[in-house]
N, C-alpha and C. Protein backbone atom coordinates (compact mmCIF):
# COMPACT_ATOMS: atom_id res chain seq x y z
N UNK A 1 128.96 185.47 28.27
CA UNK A 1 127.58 185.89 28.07
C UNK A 1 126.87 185.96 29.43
N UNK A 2 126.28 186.86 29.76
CA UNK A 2 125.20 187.31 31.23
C UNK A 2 123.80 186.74 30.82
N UNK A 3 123.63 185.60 31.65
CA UNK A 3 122.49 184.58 31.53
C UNK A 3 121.21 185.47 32.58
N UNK A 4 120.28 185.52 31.19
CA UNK A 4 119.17 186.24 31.57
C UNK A 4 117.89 185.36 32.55
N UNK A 5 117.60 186.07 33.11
CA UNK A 5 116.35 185.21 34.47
C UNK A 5 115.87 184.48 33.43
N UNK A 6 115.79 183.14 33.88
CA UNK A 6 115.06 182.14 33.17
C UNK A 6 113.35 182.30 33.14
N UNK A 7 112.54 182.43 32.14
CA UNK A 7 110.92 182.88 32.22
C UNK A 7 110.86 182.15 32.98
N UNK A 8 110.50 180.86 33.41
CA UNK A 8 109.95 180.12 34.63
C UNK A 8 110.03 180.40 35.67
N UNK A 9 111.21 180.79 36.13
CA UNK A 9 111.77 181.23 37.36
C UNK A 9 111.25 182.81 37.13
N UNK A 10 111.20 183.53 37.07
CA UNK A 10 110.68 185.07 36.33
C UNK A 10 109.05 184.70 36.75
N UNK A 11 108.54 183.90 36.19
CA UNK A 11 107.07 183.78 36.54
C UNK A 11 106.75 183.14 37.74
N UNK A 12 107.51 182.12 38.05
CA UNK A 12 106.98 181.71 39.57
C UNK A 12 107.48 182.41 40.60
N UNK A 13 108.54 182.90 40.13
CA UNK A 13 108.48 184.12 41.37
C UNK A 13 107.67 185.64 41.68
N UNK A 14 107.11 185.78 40.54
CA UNK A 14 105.89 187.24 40.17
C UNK A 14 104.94 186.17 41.05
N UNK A 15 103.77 185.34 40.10
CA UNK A 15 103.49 184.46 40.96
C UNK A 15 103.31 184.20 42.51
N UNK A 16 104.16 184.06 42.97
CA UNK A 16 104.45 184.03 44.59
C UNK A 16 104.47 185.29 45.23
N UNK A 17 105.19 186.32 44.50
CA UNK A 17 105.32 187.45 45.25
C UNK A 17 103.91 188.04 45.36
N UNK A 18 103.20 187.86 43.84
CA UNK A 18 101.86 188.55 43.88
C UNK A 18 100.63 187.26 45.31
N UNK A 19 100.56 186.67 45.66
CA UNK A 19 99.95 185.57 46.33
C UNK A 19 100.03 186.35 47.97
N UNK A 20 101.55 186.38 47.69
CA UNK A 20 101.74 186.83 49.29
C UNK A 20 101.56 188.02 49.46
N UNK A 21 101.42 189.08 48.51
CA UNK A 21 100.59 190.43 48.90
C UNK A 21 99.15 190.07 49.15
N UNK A 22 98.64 189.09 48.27
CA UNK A 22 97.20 189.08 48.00
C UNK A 22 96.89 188.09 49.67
N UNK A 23 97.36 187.74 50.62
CA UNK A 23 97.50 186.95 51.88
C UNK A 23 97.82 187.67 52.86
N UNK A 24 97.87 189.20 52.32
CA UNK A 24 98.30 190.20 53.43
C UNK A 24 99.18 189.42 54.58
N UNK A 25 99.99 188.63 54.81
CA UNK A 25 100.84 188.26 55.40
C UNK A 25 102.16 188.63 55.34
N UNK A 26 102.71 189.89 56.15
CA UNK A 26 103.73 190.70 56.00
C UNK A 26 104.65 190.01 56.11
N UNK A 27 104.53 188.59 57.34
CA UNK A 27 106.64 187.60 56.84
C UNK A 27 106.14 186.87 56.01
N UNK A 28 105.40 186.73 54.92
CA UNK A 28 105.63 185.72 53.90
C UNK A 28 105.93 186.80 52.58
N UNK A 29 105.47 188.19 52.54
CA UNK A 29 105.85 189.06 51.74
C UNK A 29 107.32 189.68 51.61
N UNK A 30 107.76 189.75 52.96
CA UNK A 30 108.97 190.41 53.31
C UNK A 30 110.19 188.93 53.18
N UNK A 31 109.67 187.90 53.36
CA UNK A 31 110.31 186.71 52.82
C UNK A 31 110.54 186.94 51.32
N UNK A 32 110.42 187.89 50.54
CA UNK A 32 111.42 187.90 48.88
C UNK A 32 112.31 189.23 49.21
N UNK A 33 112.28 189.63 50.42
CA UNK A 33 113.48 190.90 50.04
C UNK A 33 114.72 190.84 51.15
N UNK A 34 116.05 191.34 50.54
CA UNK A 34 117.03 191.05 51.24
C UNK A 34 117.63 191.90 52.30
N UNK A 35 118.18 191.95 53.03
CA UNK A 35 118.65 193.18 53.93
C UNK A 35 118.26 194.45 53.76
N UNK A 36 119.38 194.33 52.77
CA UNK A 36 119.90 195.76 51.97
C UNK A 36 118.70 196.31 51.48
N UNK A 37 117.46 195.63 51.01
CA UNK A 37 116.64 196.51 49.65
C UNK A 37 116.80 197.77 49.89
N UNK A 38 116.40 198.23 48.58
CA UNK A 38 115.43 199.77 48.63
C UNK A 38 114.80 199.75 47.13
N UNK A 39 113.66 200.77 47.97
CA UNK A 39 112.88 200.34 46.87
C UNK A 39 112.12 202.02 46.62
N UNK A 40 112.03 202.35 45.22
CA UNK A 40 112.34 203.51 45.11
C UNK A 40 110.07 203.46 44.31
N UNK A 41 109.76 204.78 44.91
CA UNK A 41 108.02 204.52 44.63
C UNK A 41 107.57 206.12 44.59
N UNK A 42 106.72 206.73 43.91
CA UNK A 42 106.36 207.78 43.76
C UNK A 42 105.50 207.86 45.29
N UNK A 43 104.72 206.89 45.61
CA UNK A 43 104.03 206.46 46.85
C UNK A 43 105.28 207.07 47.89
N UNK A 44 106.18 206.20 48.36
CA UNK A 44 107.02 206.87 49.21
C UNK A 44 107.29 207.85 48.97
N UNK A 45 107.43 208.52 48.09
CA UNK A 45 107.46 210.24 48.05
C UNK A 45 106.67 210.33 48.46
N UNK A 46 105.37 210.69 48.35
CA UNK A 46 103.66 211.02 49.07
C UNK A 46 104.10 210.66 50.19
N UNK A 47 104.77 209.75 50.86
CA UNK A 47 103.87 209.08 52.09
C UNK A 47 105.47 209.59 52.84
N UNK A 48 106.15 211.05 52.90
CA UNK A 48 107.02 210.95 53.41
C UNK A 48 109.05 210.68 53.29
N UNK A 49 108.73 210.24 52.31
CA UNK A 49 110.72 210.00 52.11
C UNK A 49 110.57 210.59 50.68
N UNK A 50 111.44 211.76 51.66
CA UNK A 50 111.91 212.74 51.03
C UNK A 50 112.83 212.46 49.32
N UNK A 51 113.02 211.46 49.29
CA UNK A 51 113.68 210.91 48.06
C UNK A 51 113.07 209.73 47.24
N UNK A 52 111.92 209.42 47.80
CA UNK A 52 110.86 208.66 47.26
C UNK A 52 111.30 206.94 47.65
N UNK A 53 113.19 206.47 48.59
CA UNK A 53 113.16 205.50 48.52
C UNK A 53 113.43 205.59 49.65
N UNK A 54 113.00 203.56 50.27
CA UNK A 54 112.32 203.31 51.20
C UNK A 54 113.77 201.96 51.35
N UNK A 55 114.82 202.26 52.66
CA UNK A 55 116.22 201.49 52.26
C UNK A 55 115.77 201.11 53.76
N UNK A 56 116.27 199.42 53.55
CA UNK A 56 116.53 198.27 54.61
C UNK A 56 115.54 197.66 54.75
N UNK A 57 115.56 197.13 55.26
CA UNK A 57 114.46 195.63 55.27
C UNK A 57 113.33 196.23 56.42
N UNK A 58 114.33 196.51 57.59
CA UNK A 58 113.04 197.06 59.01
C UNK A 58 112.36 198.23 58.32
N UNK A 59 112.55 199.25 57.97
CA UNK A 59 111.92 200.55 56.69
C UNK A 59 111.07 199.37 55.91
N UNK A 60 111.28 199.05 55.00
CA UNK A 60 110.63 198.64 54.38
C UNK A 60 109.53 197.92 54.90
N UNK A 61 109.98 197.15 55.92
CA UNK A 61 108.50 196.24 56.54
C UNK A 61 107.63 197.48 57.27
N UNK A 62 108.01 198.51 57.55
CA UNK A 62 107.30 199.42 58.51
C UNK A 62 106.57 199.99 57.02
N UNK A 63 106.87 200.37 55.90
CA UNK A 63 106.45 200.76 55.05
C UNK A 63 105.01 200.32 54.35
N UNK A 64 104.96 198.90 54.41
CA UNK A 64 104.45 197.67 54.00
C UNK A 64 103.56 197.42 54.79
N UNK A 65 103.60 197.66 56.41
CA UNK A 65 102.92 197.05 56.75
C UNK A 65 101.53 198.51 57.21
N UNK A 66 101.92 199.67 56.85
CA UNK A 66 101.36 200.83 56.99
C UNK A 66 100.08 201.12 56.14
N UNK A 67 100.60 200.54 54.94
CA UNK A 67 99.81 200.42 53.83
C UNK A 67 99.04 199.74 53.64
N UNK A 68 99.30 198.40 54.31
CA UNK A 68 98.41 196.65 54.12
C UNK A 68 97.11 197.23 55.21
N UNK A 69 97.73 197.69 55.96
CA UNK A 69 96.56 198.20 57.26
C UNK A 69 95.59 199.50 56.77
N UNK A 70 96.41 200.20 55.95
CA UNK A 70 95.33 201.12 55.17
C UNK A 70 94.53 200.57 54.36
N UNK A 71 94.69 199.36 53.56
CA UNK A 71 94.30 198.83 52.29
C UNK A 71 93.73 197.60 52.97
N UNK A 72 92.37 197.49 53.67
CA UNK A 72 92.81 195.95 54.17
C UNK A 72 91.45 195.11 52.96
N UNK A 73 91.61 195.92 51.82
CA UNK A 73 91.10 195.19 50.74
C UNK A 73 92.19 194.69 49.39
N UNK A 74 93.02 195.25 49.61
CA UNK A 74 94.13 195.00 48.81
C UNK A 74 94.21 193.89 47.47
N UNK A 75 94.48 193.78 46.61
CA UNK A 75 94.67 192.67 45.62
C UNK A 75 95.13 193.11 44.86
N UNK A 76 96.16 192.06 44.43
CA UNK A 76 97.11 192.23 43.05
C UNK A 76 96.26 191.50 41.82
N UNK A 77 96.28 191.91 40.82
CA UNK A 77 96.16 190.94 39.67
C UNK A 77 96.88 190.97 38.41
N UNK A 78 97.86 189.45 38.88
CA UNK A 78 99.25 190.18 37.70
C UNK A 78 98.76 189.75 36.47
N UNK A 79 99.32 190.77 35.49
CA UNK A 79 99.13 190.76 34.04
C UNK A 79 100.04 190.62 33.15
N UNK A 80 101.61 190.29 33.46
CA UNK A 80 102.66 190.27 33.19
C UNK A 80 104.00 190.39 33.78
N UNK A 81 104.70 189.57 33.13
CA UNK A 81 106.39 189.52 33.75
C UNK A 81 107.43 189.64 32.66
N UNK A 82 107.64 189.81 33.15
CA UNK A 82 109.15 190.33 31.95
C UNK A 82 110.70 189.66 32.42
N UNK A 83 111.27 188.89 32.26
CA UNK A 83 112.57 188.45 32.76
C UNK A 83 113.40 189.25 32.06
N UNK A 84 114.42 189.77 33.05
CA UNK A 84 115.41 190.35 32.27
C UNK A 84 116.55 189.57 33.36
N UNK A 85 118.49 190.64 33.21
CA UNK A 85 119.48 190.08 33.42
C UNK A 85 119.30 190.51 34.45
N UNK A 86 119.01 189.37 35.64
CA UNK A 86 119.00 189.60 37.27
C UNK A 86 118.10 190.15 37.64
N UNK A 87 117.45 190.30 37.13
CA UNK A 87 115.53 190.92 37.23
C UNK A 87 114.75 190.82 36.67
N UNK A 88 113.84 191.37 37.08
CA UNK A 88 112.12 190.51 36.60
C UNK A 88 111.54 192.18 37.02
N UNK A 89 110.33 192.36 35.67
CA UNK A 89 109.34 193.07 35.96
C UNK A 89 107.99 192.47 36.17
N UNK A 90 107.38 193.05 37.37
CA UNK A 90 106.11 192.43 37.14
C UNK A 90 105.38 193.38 37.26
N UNK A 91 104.23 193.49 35.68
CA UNK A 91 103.56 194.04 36.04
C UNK A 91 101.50 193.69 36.72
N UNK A 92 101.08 194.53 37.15
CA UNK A 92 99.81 193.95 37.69
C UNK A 92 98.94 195.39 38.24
N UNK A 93 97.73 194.70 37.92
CA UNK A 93 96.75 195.40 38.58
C UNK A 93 96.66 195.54 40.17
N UNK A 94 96.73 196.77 40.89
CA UNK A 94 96.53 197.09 41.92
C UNK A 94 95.10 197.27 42.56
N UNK A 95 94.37 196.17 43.16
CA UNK A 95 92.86 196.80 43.80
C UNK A 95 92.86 197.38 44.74
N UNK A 96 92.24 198.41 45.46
CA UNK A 96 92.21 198.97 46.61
C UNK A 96 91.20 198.85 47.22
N UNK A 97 90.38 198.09 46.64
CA UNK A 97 88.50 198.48 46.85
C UNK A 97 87.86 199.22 45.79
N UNK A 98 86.47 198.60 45.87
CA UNK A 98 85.44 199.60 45.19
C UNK A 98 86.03 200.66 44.04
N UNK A 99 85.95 200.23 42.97
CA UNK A 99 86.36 201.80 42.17
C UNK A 99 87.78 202.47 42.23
N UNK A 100 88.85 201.57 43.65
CA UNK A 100 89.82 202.21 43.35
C UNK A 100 91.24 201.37 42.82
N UNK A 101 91.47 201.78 41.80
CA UNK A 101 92.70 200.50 41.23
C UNK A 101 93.74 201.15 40.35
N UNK A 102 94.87 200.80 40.21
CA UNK A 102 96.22 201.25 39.81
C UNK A 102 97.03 200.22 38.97
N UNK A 103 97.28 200.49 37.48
CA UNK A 103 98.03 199.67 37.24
C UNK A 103 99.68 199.55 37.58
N UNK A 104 100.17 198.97 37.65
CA UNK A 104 101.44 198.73 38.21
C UNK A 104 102.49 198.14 37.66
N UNK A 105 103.94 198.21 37.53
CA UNK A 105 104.69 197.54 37.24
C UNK A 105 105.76 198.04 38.42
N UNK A 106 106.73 197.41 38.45
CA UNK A 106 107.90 197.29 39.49
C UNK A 106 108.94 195.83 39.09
N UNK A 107 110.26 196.92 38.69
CA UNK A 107 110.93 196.24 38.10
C UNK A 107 112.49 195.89 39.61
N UNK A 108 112.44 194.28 39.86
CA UNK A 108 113.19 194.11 40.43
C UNK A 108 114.45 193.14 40.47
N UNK A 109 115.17 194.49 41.16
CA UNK A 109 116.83 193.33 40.99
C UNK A 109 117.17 192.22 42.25
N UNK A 110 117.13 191.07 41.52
CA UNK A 110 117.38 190.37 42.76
C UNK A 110 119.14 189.04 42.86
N UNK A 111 118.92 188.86 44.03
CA UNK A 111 120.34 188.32 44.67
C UNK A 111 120.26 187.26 44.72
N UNK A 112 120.48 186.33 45.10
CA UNK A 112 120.14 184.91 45.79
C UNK A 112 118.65 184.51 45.98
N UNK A 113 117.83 185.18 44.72
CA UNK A 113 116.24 184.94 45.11
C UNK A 113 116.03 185.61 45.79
N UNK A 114 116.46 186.75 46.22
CA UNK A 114 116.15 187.69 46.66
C UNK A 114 116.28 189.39 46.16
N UNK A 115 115.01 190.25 46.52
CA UNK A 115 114.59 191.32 45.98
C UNK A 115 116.14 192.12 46.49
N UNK A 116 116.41 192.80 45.88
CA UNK A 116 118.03 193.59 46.47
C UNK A 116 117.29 195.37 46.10
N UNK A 117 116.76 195.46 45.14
CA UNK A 117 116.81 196.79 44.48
C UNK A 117 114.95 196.21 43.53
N UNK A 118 113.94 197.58 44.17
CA UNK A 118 113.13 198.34 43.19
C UNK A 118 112.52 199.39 43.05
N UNK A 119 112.56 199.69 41.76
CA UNK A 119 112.04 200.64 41.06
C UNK A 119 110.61 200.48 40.76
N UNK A 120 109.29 201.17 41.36
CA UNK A 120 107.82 201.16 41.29
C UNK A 120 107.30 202.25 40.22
N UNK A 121 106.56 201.68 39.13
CA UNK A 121 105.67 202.77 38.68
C UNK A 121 104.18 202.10 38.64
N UNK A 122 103.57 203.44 38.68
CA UNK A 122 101.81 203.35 38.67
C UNK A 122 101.37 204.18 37.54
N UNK A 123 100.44 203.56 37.19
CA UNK A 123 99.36 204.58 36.29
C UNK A 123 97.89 204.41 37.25
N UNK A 124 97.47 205.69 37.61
CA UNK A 124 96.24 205.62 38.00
C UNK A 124 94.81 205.53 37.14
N UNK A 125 94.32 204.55 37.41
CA UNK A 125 92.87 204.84 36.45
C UNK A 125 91.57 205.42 37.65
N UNK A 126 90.52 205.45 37.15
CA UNK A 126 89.53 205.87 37.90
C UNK A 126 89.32 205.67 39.58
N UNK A 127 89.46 206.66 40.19
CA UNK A 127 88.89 206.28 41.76
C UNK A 127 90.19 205.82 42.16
N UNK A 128 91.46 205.84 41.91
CA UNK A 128 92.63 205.24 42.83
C UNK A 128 92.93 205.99 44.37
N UNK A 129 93.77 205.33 44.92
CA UNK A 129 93.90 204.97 46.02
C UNK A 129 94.87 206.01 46.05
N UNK A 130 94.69 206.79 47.25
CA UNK A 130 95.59 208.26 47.62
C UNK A 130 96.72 207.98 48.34
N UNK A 131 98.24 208.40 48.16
CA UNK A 131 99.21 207.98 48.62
C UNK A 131 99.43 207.08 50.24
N UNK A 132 98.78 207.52 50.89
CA UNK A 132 98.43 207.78 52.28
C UNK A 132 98.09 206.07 52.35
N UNK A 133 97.04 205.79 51.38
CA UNK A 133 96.70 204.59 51.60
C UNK A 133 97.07 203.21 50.67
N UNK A 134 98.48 203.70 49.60
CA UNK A 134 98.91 202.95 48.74
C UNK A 134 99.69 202.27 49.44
N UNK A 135 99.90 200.76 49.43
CA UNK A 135 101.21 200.07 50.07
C UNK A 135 102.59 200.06 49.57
């Protein structure tokens, strides 16, 4: 039998991950992902990769940290997690500022406690935040 992410572990790690976006502190954020990631985002399409995913850790922090500097109002507010087998969805509210916000989910596969592989979706509601300036 394939032992599914335990909810606790599933939530304190959404939890943490959402904290350290909300701390705009790029090595305590980039502290949940592993070498290898990639992480696949309608955003990185907009913002340039040509295939919408964003592979290796240095990419990814350049990605991350492009966005945090566009957004320097940024906030998560998670609304849910989902444990599944070797991954966790979390989903959450995206703030950008004033009027502009995105709901979010991003479902990720992880390794050793670490992010290996994700998949990002958004729904935009009123006034969201234009690729350019999504993280």
């Amino acid at each position: 039998m394939v032992a599914t992410m335990q909810r606790e572990a599933a939530e304190d790690f959404a939890q943490e991950w959402v904290e350290a976006f909300n701390s705009h502190d790029l090595d305590r954020i980039m502290s949940h992902y592993a070498s290898d990631i990639t992480l696949t985002s309608p955003f990185a399409a907009a913002r340039g990769h040509a295939d919408g995913t964003v592979s290796g850790r240095d990419a990814l922090r350049d990605y991350l940290a492009a966005g945090l500097a566009a957004n320097p109002q940024l906030r998560f507010d998670l609304k849910a997690v989902y444990a599944g087998v070797h991954s966790v969805v979390v989903h959450y509210l995206a703030n950008f500022g004033p009027g502009r916000s995105s709901l979010s989910a991003e479902m990720m596969e992880l390794d050793g406690g670490l992010v290996t592989r994700v998949v990002a979706h958004y729904e935009r509601l009123p006034g969201p935040a234009t690729p350019e300036e999504a993280p």
